[in-house]
PDB file of N, CA and C in Angstrom:
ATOM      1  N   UNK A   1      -4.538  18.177 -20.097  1.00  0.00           N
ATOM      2  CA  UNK A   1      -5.330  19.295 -19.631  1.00  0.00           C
ATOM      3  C   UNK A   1      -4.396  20.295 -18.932  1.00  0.00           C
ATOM      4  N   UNK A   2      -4.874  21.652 -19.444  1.00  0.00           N
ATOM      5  CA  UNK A   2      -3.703  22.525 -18.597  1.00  0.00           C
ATOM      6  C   UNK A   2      -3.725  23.225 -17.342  1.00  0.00           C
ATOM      7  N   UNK A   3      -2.892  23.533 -16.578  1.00  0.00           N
ATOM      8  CA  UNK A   3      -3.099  24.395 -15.349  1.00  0.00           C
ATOM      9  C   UNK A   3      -3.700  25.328 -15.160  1.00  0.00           C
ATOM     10  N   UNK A   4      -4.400  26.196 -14.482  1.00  0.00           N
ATOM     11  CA  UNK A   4      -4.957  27.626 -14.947  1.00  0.00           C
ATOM     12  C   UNK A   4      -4.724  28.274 -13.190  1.00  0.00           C
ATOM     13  N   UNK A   5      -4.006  29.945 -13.068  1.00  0.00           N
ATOM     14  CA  UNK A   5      -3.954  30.336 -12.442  1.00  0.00           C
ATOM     15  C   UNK A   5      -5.643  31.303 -11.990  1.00  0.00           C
ATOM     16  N   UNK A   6      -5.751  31.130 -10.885  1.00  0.00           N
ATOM     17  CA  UNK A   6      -6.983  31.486 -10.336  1.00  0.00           C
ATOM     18  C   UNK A   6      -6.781  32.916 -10.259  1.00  0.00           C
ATOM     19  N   UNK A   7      -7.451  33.953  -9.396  1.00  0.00           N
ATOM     20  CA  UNK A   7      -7.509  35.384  -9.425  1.00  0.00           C
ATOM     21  C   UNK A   7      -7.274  35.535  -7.771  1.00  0.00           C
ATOM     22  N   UNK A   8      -6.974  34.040  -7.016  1.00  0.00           N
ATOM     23  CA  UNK A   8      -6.301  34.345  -5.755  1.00  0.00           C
ATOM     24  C   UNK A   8      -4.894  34.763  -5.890  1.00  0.00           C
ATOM     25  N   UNK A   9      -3.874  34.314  -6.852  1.00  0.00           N
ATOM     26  CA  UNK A   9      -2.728  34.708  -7.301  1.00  0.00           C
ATOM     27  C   UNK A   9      -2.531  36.269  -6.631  1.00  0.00           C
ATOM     28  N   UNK A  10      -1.437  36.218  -6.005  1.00  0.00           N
ATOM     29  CA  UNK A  10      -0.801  37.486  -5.043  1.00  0.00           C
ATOM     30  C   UNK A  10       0.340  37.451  -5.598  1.00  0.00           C
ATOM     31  N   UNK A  11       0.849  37.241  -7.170  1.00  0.00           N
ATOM     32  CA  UNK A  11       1.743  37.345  -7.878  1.00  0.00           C
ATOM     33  C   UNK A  11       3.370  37.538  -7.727  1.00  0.00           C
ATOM     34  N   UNK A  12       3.608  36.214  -6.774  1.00  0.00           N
ATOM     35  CA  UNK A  12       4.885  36.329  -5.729  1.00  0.00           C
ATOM     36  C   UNK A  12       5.546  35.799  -6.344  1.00  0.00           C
ATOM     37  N   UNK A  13       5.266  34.914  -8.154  1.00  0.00           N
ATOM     38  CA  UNK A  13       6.322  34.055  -9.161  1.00  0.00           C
ATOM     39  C   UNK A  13       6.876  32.531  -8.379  1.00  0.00           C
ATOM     40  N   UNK A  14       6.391  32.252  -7.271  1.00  0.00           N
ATOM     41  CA  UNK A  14       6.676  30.606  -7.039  1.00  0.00           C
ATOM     42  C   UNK A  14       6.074  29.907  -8.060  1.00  0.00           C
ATOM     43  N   UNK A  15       4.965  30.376  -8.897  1.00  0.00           N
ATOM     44  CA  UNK A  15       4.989  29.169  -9.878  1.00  0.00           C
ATOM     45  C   UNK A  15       5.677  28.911 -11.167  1.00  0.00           C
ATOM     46  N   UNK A  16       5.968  30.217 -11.008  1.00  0.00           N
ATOM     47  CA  UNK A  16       7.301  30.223 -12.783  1.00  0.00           C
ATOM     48  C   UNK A  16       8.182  29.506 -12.751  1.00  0.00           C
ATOM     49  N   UNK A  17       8.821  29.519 -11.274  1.00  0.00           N
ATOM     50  CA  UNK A  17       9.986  28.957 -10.816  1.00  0.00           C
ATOM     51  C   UNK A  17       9.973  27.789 -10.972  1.00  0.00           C
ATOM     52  N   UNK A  18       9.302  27.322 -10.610  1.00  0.00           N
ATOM     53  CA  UNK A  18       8.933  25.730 -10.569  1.00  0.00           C
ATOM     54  C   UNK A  18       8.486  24.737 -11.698  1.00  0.00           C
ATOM     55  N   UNK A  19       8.572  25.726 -12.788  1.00  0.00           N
ATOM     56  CA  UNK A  19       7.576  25.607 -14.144  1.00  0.00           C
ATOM     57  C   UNK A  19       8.903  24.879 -14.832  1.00  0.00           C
ATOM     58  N   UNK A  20       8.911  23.141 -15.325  1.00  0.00           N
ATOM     59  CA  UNK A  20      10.359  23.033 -15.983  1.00  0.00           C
ATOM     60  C   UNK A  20      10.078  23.541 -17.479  1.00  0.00           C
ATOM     61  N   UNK A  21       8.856  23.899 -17.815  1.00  0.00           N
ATOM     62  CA  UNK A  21       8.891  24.099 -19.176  1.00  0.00           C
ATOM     63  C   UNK A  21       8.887  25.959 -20.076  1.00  0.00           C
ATOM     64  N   UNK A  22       8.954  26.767 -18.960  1.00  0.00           N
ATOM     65  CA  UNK A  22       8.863  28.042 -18.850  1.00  0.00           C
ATOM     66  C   UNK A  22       7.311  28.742 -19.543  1.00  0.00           C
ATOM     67  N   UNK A  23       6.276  27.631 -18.741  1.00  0.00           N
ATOM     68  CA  UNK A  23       4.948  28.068 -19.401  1.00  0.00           C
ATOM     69  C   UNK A  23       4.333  29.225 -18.692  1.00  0.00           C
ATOM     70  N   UNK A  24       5.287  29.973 -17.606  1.00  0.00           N
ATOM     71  CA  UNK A  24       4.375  30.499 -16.864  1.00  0.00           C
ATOM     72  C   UNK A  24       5.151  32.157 -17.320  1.00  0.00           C
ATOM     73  N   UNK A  25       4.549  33.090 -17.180  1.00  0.00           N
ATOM     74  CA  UNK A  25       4.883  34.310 -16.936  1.00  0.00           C
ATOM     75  C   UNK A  25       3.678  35.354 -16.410  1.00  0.00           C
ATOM     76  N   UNK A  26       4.540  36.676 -15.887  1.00  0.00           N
ATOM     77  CA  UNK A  26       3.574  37.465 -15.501  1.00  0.00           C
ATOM     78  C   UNK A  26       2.718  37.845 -16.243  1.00  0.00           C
ATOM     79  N   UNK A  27       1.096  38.017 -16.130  1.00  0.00           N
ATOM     80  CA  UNK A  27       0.375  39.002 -17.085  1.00  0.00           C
ATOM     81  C   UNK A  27       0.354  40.367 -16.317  1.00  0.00           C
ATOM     82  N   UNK A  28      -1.295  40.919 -16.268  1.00  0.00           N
ATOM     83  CA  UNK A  28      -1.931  41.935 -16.219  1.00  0.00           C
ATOM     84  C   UNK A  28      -2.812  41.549 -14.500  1.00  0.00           C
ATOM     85  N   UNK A  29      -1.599  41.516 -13.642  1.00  0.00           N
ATOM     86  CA  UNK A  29      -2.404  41.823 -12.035  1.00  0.00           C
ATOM     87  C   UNK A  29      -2.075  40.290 -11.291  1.00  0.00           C
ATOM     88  N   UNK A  30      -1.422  39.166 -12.536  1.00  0.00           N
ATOM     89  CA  UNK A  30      -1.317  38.025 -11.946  1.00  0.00           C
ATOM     90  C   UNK A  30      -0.411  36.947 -12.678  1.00  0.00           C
ATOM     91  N   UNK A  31       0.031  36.270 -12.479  1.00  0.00           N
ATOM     92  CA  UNK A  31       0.414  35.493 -13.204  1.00  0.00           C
ATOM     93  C   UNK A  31       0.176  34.448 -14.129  1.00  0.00           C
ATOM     94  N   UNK A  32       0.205  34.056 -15.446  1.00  0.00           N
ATOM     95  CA  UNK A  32      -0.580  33.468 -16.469  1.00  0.00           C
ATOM     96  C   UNK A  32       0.351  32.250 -16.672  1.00  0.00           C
ATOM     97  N   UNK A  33      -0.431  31.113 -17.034  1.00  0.00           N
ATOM     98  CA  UNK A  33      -0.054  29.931 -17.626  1.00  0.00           C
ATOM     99  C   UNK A  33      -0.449  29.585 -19.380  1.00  0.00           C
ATOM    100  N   UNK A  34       1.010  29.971 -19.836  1.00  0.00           N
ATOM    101  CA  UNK A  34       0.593  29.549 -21.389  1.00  0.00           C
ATOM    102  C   UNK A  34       0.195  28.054 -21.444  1.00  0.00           C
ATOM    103  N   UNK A  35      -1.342  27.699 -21.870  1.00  0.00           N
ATOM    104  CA  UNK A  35      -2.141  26.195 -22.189  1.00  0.00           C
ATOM    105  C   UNK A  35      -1.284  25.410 -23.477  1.00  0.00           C
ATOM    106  N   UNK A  36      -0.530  26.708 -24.340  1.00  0.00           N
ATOM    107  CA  UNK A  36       0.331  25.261 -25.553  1.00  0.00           C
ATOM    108  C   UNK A  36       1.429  25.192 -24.873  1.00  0.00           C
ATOM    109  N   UNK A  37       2.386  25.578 -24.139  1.00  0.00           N
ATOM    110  CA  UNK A  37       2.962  24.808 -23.513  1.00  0.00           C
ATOM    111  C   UNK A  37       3.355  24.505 -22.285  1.00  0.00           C
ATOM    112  N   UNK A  38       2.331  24.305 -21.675  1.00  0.00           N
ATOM    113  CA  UNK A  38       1.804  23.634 -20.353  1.00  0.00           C
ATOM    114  C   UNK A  38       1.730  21.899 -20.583  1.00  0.00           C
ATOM    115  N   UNK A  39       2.559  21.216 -19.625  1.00  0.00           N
ATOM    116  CA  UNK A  39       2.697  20.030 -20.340  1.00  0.00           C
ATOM    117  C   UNK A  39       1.773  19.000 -18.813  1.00  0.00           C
ATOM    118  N   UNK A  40       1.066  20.272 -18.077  1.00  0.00           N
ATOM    119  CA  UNK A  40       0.325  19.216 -16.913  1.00  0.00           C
ATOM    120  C   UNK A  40       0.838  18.472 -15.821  1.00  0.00           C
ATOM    121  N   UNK A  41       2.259  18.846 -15.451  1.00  0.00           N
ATOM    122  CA  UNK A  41       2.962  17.839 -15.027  1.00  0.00           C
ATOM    123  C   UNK A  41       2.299  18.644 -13.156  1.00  0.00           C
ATOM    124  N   UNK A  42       1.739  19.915 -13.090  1.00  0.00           N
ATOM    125  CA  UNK A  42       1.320  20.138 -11.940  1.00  0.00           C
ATOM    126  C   UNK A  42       2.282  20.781 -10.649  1.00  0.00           C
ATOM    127  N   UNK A  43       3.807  20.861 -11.374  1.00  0.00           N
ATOM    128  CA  UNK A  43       4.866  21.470 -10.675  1.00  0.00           C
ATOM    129  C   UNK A  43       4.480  22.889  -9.761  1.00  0.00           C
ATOM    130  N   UNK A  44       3.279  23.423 -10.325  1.00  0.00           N
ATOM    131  CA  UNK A  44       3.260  24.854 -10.055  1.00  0.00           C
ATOM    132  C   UNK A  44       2.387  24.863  -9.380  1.00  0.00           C
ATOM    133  N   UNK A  45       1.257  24.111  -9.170  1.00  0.00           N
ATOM    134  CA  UNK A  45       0.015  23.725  -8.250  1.00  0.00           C
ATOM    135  C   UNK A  45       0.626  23.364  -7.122  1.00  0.00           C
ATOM    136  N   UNK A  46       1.748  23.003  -7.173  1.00  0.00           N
ATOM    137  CA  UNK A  46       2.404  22.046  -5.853  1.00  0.00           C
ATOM    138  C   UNK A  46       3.184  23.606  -4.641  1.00  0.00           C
ATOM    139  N   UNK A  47       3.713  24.004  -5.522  1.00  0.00           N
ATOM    140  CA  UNK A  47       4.343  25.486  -5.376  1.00  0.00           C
ATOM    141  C   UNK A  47       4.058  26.577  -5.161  1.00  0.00           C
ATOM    142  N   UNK A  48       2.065  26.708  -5.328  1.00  0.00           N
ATOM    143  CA  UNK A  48       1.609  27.967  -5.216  1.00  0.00           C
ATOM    144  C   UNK A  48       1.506  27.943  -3.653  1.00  0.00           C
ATOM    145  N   UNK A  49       1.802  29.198  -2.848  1.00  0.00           N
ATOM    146  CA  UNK A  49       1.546  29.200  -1.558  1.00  0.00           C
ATOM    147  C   UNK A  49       0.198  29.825  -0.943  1.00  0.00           C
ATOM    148  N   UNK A  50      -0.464  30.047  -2.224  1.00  0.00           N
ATOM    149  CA  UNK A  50      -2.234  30.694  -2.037  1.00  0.00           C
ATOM    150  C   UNK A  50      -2.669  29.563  -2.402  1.00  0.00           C
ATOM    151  N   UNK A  51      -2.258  28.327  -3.083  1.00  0.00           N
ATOM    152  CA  UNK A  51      -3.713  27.042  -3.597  1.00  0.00           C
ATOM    153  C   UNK A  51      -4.124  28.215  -4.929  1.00  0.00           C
ATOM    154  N   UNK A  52      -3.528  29.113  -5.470  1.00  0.00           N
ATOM    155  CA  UNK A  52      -4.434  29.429  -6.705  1.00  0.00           C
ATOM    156  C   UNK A  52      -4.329  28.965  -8.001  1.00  0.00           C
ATOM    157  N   UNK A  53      -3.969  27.748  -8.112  1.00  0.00           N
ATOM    158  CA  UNK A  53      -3.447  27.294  -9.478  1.00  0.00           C
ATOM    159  C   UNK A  53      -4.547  25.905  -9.966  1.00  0.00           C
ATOM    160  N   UNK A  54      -4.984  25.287 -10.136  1.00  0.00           N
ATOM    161  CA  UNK A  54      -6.090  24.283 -10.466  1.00  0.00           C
ATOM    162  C   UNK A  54      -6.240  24.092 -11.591  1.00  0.00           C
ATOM    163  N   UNK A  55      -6.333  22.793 -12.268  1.00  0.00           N
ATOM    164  CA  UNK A  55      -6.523  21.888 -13.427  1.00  0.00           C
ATOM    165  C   UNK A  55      -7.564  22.709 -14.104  1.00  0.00           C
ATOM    166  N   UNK A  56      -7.514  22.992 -15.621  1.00  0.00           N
ATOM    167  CA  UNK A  56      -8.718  23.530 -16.107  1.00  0.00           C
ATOM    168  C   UNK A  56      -9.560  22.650 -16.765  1.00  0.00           C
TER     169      UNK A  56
END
């Protein structure tokens, strides 16, 4: 199951960083988690400093 960034995201990139699989990049106002390769491991949930990242 994949990660999904919430719309609390204040788009500061701690979760890209942290991402070992490079699923994350900026979109349109926030930062997005690509779901095919998001491998769940939760690196970026751990890393967000708003809590906006949660299991979808």
């Amino acid at each position: 199951m994949a990660f999904v960034i919430g719309d609390a995201c204040i788009s500061c990139g701690a979760c890209a960083g942290q991402c070992p699989v490079g699923a994350i990049a900026e979109g349109d106002g926030k930062f997005e988690i690509d779901a095919d390769k998001c491998i769940s491991c939760g690196s970026c949930a751990g890393g967000c400093p708003v809590g906006a990242i949660s299991e979808e």
